[in-house]
C-alpha atoms as a PDB file:
ATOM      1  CA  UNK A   1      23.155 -36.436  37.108  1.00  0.00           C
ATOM      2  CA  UNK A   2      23.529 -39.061  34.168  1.00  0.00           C
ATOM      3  CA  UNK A   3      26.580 -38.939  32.035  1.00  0.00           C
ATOM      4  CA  UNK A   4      25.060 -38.624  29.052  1.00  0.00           C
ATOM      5  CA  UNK A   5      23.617 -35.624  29.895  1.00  0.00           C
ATOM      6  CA  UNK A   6      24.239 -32.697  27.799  1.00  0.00           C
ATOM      7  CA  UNK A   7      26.338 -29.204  29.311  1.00  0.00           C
ATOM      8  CA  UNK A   8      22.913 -27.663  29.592  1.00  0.00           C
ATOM      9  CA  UNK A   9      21.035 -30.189  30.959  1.00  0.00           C
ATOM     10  CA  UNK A  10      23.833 -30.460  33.633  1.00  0.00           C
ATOM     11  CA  UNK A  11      23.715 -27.147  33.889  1.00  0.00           C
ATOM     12  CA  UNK A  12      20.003 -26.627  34.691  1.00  0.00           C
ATOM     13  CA  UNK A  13      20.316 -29.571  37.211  1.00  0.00           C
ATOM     14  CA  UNK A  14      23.123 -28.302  39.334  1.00  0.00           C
ATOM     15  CA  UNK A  15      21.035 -24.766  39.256  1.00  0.00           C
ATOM     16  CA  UNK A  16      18.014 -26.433  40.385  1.00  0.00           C
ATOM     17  CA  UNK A  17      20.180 -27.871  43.053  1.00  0.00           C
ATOM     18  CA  UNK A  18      21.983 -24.635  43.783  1.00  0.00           C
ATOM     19  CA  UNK A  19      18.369 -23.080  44.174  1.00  0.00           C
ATOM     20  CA  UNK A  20      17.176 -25.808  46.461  1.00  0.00           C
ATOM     21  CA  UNK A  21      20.383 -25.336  48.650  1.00  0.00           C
ATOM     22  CA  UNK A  22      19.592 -21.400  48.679  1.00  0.00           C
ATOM     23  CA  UNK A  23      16.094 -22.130  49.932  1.00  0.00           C
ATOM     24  CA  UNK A  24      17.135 -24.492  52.417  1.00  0.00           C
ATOM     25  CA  UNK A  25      20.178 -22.014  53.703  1.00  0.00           C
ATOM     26  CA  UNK A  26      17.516 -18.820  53.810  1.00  0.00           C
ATOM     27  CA  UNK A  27      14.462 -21.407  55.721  1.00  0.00           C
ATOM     28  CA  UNK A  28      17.152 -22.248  58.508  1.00  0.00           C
ATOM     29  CA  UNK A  29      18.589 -18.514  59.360  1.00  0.00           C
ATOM     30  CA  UNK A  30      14.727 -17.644  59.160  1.00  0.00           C
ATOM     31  CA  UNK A  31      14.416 -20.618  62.117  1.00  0.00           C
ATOM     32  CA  UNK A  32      17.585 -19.656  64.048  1.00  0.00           C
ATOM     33  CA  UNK A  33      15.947 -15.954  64.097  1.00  0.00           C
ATOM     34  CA  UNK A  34      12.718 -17.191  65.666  1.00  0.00           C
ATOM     35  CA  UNK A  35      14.510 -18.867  68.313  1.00  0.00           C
ATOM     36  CA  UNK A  36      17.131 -16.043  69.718  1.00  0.00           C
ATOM     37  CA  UNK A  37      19.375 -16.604  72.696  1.00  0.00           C
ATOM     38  CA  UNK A  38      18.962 -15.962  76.418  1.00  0.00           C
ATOM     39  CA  UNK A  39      19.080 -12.245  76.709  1.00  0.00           C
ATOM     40  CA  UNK A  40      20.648 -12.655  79.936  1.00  0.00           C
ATOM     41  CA  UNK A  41      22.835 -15.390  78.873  1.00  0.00           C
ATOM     42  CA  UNK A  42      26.354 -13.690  77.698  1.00  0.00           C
ATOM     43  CA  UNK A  43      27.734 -16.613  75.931  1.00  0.00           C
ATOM     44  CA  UNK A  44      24.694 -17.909  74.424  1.00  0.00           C
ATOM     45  CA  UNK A  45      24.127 -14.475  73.185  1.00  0.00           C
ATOM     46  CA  UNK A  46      27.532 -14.395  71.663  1.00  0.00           C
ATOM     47  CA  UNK A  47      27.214 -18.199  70.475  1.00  0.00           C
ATOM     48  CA  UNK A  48      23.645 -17.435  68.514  1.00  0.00           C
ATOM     49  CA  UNK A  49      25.387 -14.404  67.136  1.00  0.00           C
ATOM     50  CA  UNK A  50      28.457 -16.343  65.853  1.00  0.00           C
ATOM     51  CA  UNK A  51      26.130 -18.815  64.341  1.00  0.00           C
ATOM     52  CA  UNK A  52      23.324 -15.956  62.816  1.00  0.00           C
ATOM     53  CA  UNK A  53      26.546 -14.711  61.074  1.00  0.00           C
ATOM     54  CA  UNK A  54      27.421 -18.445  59.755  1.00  0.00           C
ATOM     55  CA  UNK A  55      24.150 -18.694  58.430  1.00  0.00           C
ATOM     56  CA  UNK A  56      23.781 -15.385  56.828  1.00  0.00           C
ATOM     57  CA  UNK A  57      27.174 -16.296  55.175  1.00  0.00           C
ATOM     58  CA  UNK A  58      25.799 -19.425  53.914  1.00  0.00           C
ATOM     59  CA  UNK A  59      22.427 -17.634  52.246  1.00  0.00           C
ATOM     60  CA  UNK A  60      25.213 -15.205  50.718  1.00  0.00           C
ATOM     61  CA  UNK A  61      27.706 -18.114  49.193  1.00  0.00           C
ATOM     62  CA  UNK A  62      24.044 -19.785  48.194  1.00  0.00           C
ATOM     63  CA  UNK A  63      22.974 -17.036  46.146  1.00  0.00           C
ATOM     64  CA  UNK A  64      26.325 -16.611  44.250  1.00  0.00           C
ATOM     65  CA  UNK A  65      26.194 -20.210  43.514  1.00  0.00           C
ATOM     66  CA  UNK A  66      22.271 -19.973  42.343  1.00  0.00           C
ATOM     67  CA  UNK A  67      23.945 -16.528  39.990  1.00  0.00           C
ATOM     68  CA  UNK A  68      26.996 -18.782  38.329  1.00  0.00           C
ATOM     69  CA  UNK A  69      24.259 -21.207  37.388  1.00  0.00           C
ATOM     70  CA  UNK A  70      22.213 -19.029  36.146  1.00  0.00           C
ATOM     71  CA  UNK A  71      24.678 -17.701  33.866  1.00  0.00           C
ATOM     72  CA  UNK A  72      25.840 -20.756  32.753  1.00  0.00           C
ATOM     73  CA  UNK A  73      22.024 -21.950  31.459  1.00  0.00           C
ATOM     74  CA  UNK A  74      21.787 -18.492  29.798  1.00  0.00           C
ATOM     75  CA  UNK A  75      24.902 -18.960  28.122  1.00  0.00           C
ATOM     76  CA  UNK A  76      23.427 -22.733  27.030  1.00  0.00           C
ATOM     77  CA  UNK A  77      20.396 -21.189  26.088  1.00  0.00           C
ATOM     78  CA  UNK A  78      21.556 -18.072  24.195  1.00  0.00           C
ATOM     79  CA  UNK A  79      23.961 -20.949  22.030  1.00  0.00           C
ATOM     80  CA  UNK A  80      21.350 -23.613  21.526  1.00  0.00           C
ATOM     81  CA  UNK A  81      19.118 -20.345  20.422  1.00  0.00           C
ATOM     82  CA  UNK A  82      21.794 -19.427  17.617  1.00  0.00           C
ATOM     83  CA  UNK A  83      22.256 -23.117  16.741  1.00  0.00           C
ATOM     84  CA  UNK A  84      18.737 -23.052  16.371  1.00  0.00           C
ATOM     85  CA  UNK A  85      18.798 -19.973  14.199  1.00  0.00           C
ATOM     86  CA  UNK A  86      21.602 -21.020  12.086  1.00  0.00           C
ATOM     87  CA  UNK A  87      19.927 -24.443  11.517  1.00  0.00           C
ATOM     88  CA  UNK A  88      16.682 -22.728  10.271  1.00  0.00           C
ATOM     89  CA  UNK A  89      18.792 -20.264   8.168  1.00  0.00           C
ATOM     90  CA  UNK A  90      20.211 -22.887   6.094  1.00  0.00           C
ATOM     91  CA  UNK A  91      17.168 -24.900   5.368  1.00  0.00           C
ATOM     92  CA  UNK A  92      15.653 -21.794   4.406  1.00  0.00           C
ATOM     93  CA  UNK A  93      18.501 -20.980   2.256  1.00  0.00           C
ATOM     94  CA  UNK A  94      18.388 -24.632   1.027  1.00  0.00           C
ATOM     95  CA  UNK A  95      14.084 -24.296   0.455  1.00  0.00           C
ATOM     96  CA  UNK A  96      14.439 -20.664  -1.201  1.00  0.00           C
ATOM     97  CA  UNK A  97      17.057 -22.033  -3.745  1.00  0.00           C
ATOM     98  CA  UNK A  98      14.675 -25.208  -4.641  1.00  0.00           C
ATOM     99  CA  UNK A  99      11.761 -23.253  -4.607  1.00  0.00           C
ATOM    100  CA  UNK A 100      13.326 -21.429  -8.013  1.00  0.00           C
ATOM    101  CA  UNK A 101      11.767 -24.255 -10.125  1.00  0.00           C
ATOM    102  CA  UNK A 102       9.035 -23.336  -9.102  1.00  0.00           C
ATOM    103  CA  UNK A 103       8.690 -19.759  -9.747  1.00  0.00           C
ATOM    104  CA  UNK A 104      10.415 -20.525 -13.566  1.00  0.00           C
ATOM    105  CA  UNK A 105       7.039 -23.012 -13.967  1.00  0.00           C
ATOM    106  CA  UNK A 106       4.676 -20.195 -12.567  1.00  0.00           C
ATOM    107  CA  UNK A 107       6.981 -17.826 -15.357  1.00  0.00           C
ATOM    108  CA  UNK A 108       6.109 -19.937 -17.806  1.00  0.00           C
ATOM    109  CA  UNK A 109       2.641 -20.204 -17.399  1.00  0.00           C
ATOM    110  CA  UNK A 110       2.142 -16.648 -17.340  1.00  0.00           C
ATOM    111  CA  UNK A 111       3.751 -16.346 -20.290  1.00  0.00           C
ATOM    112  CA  UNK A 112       1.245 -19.063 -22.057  1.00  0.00           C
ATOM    113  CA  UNK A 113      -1.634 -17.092 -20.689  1.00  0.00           C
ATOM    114  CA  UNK A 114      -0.719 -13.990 -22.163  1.00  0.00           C
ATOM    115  CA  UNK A 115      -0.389 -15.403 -25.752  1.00  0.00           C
ATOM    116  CA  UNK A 116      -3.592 -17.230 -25.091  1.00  0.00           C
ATOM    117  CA  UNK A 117      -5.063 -13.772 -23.836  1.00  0.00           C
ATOM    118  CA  UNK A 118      -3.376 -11.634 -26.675  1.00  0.00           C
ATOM    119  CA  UNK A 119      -3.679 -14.086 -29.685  1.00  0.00           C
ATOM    120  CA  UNK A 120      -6.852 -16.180 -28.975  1.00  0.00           C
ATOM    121  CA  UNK A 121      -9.079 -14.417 -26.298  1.00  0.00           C
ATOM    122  CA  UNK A 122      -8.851 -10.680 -27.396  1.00  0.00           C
ATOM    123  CA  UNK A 123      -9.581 -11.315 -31.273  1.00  0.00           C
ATOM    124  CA  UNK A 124     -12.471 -13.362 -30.445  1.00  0.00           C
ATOM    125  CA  UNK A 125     -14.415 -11.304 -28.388  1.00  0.00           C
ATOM    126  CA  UNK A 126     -13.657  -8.199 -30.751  1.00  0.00           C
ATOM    127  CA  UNK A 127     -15.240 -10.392 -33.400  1.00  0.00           C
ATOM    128  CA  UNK A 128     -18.273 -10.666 -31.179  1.00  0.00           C
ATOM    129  CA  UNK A 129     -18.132  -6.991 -30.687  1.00  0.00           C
ATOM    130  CA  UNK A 130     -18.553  -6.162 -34.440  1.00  0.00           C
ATOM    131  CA  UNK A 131     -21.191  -8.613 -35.479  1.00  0.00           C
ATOM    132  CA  UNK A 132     -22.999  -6.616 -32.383  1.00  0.00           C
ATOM    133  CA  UNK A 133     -22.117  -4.013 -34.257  1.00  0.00           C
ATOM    134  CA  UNK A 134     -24.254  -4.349 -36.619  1.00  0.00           C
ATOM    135  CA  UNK A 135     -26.803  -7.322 -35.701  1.00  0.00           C
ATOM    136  CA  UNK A 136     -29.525  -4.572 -36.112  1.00  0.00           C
ATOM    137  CA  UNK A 137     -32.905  -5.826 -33.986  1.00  0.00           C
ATOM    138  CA  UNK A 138     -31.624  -9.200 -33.052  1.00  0.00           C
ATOM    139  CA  UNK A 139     -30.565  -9.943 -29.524  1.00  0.00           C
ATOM    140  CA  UNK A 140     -27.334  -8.728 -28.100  1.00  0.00           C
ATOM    141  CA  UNK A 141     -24.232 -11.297 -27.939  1.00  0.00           C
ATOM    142  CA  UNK A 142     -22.208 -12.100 -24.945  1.00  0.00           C
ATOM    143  CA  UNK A 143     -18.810 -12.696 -26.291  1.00  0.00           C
ATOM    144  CA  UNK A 144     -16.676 -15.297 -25.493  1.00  0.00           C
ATOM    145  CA  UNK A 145     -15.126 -14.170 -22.205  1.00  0.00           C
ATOM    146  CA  UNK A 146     -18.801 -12.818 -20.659  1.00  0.00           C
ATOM    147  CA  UNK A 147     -19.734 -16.324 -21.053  1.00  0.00           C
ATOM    148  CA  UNK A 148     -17.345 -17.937 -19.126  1.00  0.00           C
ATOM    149  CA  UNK A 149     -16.398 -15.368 -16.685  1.00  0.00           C
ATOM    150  CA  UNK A 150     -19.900 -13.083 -16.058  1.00  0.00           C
ATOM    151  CA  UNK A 151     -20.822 -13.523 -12.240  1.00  0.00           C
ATOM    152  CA  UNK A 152     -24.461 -13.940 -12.131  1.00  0.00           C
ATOM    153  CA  UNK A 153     -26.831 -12.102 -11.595  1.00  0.00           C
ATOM    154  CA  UNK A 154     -29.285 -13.079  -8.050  1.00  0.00           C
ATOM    155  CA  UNK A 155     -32.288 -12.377  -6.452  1.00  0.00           C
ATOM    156  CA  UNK A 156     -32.348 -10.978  -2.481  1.00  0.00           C
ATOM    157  CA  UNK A 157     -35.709 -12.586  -1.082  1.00  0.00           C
ATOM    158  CA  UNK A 158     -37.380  -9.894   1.331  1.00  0.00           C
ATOM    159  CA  UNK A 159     -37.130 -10.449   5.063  1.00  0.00           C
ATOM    160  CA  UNK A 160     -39.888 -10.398   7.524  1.00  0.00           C
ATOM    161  CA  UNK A 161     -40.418 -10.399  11.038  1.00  0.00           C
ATOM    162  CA  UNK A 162     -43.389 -10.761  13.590  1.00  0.00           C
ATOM    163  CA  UNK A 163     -44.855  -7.804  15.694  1.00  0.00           C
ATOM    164  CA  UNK A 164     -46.742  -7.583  17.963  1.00  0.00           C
ATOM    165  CA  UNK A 165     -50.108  -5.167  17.854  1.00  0.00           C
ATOM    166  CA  UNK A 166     -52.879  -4.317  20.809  1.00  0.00           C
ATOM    167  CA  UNK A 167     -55.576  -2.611  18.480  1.00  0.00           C
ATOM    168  CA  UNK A 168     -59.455  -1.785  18.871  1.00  0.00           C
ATOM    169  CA  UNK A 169     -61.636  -2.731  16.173  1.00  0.00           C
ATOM    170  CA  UNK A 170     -61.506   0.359  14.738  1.00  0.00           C
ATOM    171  CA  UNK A 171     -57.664   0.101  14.025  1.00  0.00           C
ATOM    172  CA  UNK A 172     -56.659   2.147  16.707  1.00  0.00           C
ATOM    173  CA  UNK A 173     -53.215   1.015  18.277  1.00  0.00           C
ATOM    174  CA  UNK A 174     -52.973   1.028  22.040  1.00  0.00           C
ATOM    175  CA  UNK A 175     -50.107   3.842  23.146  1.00  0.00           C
ATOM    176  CA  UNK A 176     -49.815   3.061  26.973  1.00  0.00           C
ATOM    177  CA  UNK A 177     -48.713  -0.218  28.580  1.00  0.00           C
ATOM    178  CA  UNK A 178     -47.630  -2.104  31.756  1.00  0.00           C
ATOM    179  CA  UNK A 179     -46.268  -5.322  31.953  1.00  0.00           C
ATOM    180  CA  UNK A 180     -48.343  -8.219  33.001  1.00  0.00           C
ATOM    181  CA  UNK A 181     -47.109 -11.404  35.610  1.00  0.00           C
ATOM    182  CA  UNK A 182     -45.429 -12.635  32.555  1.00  0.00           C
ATOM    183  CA  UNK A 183     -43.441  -9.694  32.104  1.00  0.00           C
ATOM    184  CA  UNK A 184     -45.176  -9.204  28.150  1.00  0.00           C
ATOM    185  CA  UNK A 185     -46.704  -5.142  27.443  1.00  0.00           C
ATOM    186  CA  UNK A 186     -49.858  -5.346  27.342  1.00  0.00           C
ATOM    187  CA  UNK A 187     -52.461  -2.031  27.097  1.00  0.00           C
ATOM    188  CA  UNK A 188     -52.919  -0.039  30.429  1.00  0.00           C
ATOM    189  CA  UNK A 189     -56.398   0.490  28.728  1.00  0.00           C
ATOM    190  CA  UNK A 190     -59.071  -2.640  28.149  1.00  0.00           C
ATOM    191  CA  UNK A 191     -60.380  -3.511  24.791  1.00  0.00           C
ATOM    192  CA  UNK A 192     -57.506  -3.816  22.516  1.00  0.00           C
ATOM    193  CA  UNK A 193     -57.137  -7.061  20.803  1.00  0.00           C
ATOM    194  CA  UNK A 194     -53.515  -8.710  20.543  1.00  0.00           C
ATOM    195  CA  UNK A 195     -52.372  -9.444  16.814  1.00  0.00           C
ATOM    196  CA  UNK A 196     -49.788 -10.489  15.880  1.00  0.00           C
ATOM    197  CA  UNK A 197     -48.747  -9.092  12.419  1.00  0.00           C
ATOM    198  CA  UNK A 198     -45.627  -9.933   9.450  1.00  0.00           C
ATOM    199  CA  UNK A 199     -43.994  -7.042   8.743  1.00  0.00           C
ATOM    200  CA  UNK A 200     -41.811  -6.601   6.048  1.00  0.00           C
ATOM    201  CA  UNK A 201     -37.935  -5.454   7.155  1.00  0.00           C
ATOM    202  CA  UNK A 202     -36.134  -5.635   3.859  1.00  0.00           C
ATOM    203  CA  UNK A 203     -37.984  -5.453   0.420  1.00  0.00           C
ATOM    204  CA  UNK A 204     -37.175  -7.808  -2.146  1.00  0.00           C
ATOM    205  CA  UNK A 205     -33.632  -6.619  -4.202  1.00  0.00           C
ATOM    206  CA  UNK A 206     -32.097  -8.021  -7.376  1.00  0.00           C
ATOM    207  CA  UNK A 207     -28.187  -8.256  -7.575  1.00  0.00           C
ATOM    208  CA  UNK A 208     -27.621  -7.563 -11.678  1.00  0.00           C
ATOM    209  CA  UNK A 209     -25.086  -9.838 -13.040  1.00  0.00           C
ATOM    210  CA  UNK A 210     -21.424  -7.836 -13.480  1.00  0.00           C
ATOM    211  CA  UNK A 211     -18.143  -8.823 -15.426  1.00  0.00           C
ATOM    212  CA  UNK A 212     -15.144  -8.826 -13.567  1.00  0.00           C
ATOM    213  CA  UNK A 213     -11.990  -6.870 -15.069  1.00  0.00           C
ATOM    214  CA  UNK A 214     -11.186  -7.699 -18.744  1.00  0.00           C
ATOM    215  CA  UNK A 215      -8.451 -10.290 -19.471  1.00  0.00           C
ATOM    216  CA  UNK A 216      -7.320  -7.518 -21.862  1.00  0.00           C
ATOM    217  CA  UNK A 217      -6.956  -5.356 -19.211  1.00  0.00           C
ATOM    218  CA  UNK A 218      -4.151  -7.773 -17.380  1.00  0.00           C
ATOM    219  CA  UNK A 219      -1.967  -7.689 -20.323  1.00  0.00           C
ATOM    220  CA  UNK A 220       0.236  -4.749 -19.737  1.00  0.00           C
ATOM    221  CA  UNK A 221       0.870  -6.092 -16.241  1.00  0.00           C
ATOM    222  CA  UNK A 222       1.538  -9.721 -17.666  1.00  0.00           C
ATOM    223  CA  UNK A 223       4.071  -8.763 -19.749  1.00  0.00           C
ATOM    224  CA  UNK A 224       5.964  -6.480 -17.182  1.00  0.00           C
ATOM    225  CA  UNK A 225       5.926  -9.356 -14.743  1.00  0.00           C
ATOM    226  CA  UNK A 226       7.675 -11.603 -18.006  1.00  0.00           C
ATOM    227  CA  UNK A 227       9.810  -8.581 -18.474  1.00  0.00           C
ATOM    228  CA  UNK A 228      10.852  -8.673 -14.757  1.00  0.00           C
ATOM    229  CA  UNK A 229       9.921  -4.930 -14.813  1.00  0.00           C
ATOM    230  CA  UNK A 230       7.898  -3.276 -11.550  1.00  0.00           C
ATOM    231  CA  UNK A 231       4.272  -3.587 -11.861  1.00  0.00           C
END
């Protein structure tokens, strides 16, 4: 055991040391009971029995010594854990109370976005909404905000697969099978012809191109979130 070591690394030490001692007391009153005394030897008899109770006594003051030390590393343990804790509690406490710059920036750019939304954005696109209004027969006008936030719109290309057909040249399909030395169903009845034909699993689908929620819509919760109100 090194001097510099700390309480709980002495600690765990002497318990491994305590441990090996209780081992070593239990393995040789676990010998001395495979090798009893002369049953017809008084003294021997009373000499094995002296020593059994020696040895028994030893496993006992073994264990309580292999108990203290585990105490004492539980107590180690238990105050490194709250060190541990504490330390982590005050950086947090530290990190939280930095992190406030943060959230004032993230404040602040909220609050440019909604006069962006409620001054620029919202007037804009109701402009576009009027001359739609009344552009008569000439082609519809995506407004400002559909322009640069529409999702597009996408094509699903159909899906295929291969199957397998046993048919007669009249187009009739084989309806009883077996399975050949290859372990592929083929007809129980001759004359069908294997083909092998694309069928369609999925047919083509188009996706049509959607808007996501209005900017305008965000407002009321923008401003509560300036406000510091619930949302």
């Amino acid at each position: 055991m090194s001097l510099f070591d700390s309480h709980e690394e002495k600690a765990r030490k002497a318990l491994d040391a305590a441990v090996s001692h209780h081992a070593m007391a239990v393995a040789t009153l676990e010998a001395h009971r495979l090798a009893p005394a002369d049953p017809g030897d008084a003294t021997a008899q009373k000499e094995w029995k002296r020593t059994e109770a020696d040895l028994i006594e030893n496993v006992e003051i073994a264990a309580g010594v292999v108990a203290h030390w585990q105490g004492v590393v539980a107590k180690h343990e238990a105050e490194a854990a709250e060190r541990a804790a504490k330390a982590e509690h005050e950086a947090e406490d530290k990190r939280a109370e930095a992190g406030r710059k943060a959230v004032r920036q993230a404040l602040a750019q909220i609050g440019k976005a909604l006069a962006l939304i409620r001054d620029e954005v919202i007037p804009a696109n109701a402009q576009t909404a009027a001359v739609n209004a009344r552009r008569g027969n000439r082609p519809h006008l995506l407004d400002a905000e559909q322009r640069e936030r529409m999702i597009p719109g996408r094509t699903v290309p159909a899906t295929y697969r291969e199957e397998v057909r046993w048919e007669m040249g009249d187009g009739r399909r084989a309806v009883e099978f077996r399975r050949d030395a290859s372990g592929e169903l083929v007809p129980t009845e001759a004359g069908f012809e294997r083909k092998v034909v694309r069928v369609q699993q999925q047919a083509e689908s188009v996706i049509p191109a959607r808007m996501p929620q209005r900017l305008e819509h965000v407002l009321a919760t923008l401003e509560r979130i300036i406000a510091g109100q619930p949302i």
